[in-house]
C-alpha atoms as a PDB file:
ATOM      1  CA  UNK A   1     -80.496 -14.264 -42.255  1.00  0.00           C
ATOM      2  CA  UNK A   2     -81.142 -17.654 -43.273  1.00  0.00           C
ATOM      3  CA  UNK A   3     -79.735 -20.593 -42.649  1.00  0.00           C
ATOM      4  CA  UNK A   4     -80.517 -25.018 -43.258  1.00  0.00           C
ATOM      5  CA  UNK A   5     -81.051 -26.514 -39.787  1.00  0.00           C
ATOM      6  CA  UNK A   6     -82.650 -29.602 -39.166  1.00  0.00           C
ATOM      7  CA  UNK A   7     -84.976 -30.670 -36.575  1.00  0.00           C
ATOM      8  CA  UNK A   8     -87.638 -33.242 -34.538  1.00  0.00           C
ATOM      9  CA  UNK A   9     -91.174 -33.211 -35.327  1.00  0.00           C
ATOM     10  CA  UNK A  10     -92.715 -33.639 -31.515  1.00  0.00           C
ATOM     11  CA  UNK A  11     -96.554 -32.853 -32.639  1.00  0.00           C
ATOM     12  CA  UNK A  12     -96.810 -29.033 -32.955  1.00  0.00           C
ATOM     13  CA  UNK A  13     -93.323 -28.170 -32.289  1.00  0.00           C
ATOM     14  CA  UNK A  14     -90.304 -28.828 -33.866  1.00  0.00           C
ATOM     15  CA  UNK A  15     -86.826 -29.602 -31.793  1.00  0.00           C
ATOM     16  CA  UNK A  16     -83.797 -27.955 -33.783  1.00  0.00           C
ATOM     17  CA  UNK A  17     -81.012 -30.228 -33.313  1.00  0.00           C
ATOM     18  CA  UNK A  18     -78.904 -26.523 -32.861  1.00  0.00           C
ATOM     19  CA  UNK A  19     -79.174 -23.140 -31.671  1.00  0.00           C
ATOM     20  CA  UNK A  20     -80.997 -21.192 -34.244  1.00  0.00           C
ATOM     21  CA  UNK A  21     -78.906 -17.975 -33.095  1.00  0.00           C
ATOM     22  CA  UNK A  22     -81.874 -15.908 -33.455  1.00  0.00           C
ATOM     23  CA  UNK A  23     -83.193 -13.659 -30.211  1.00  0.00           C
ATOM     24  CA  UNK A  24     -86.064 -15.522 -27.877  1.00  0.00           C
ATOM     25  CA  UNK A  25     -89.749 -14.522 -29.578  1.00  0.00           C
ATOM     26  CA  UNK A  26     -88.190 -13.510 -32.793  1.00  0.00           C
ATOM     27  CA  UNK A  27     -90.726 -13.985 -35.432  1.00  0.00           C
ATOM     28  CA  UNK A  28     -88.776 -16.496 -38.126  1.00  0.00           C
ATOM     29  CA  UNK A  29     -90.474 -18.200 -41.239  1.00  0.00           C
ATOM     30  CA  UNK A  30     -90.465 -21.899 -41.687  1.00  0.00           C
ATOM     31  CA  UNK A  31     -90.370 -24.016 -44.662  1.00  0.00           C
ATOM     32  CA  UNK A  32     -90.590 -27.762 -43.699  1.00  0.00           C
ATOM     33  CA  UNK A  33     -89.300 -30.579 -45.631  1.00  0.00           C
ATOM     34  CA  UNK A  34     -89.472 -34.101 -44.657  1.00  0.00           C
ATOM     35  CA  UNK A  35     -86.045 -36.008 -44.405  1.00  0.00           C
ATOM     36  CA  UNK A  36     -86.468 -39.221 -46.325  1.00  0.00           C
ATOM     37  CA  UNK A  37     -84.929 -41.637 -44.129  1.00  0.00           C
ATOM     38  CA  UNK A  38     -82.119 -44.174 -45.710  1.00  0.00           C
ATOM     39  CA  UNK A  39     -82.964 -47.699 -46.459  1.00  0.00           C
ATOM     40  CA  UNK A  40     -79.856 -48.696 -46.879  1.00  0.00           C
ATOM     41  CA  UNK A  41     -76.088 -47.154 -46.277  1.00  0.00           C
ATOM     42  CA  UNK A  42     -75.032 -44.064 -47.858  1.00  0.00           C
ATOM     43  CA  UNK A  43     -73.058 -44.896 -51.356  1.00  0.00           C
ATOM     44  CA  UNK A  44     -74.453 -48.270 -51.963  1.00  0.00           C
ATOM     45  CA  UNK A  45     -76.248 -47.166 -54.910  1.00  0.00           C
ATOM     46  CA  UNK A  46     -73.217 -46.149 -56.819  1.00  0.00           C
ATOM     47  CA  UNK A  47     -71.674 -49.440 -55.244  1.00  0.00           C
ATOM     48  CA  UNK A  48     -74.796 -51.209 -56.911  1.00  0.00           C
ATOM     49  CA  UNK A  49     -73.803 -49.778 -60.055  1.00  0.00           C
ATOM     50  CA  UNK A  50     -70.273 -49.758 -60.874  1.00  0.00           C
ATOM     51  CA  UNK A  51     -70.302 -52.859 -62.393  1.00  0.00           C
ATOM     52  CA  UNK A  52     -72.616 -52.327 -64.595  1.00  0.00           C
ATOM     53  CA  UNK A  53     -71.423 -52.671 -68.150  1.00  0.00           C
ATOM     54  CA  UNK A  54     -69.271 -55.814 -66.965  1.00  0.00           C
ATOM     55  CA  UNK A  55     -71.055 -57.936 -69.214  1.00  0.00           C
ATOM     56  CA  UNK A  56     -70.980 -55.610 -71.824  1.00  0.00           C
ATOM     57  CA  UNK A  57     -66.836 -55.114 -71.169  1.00  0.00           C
ATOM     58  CA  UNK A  58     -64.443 -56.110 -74.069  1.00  0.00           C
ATOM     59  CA  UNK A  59     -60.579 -56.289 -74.293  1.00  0.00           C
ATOM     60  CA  UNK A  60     -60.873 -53.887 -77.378  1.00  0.00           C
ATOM     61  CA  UNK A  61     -62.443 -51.961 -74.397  1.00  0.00           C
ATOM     62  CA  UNK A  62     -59.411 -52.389 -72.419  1.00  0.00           C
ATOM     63  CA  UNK A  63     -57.072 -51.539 -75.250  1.00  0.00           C
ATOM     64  CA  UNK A  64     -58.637 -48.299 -75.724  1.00  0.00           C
ATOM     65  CA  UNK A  65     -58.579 -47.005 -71.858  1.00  0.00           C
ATOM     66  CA  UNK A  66     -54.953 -48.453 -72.120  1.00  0.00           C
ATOM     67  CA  UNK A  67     -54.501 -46.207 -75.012  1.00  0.00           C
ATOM     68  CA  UNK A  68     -56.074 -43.033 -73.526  1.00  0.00           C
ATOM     69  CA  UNK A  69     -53.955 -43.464 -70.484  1.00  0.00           C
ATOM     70  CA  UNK A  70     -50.635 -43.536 -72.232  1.00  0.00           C
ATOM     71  CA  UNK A  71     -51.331 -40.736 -74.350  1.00  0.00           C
ATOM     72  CA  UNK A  72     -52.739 -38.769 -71.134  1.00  0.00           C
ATOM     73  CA  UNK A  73     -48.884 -39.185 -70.371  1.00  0.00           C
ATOM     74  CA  UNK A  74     -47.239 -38.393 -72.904  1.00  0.00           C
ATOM     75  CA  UNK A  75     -46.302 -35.025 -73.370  1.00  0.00           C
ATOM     76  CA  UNK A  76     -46.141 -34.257 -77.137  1.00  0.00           C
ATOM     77  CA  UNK A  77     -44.522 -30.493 -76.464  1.00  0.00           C
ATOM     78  CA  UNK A  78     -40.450 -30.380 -76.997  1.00  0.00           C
ATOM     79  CA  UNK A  79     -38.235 -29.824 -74.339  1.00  0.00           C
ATOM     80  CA  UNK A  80     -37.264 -26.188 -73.446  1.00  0.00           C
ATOM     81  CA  UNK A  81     -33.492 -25.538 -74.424  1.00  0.00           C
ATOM     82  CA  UNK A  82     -31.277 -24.561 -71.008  1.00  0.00           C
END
């Protein structure tokens, strides 16, 4: 069995923040990663980024999105017969 469970470094011993659902004094392996605390909220890199290519943007830009969108549209099969 193995399962992702994270925990509290408290000097030799590590606080799971749930039950590990294994028996008491069942041998278990570790492998201990460090959680890289956030310096800032969750998403605000891709926030940072989105804009981007603004300066870069042109309306021949816009006409070709435009374009794509219509044609994502458009159905070019016929119509079945009743």
């Amino acid at each position: 069995m193995s399962r992702l469970m994270h925990g509290i470094v408290h000097g030799r011993t590590i606080e799971l923040t749930d039950d590990p659902g294994v028996p008491e004094g069942q041998e278990v392996r570790i492998l201990v990663t460090a959680v890289v605390p956030r310096e800032e909220p969750w998403g605000a890199g891709l926030r940072r980024c989105a804009g981007a290519m603004a300066d870069e943007w042109t309306d021949e830009d816009d006409r070709i999105l435009e374009r794509l969108q219509h044609e994502r549209h458009c159905d070019p099969r016929p119509e079945a017969a009743p």
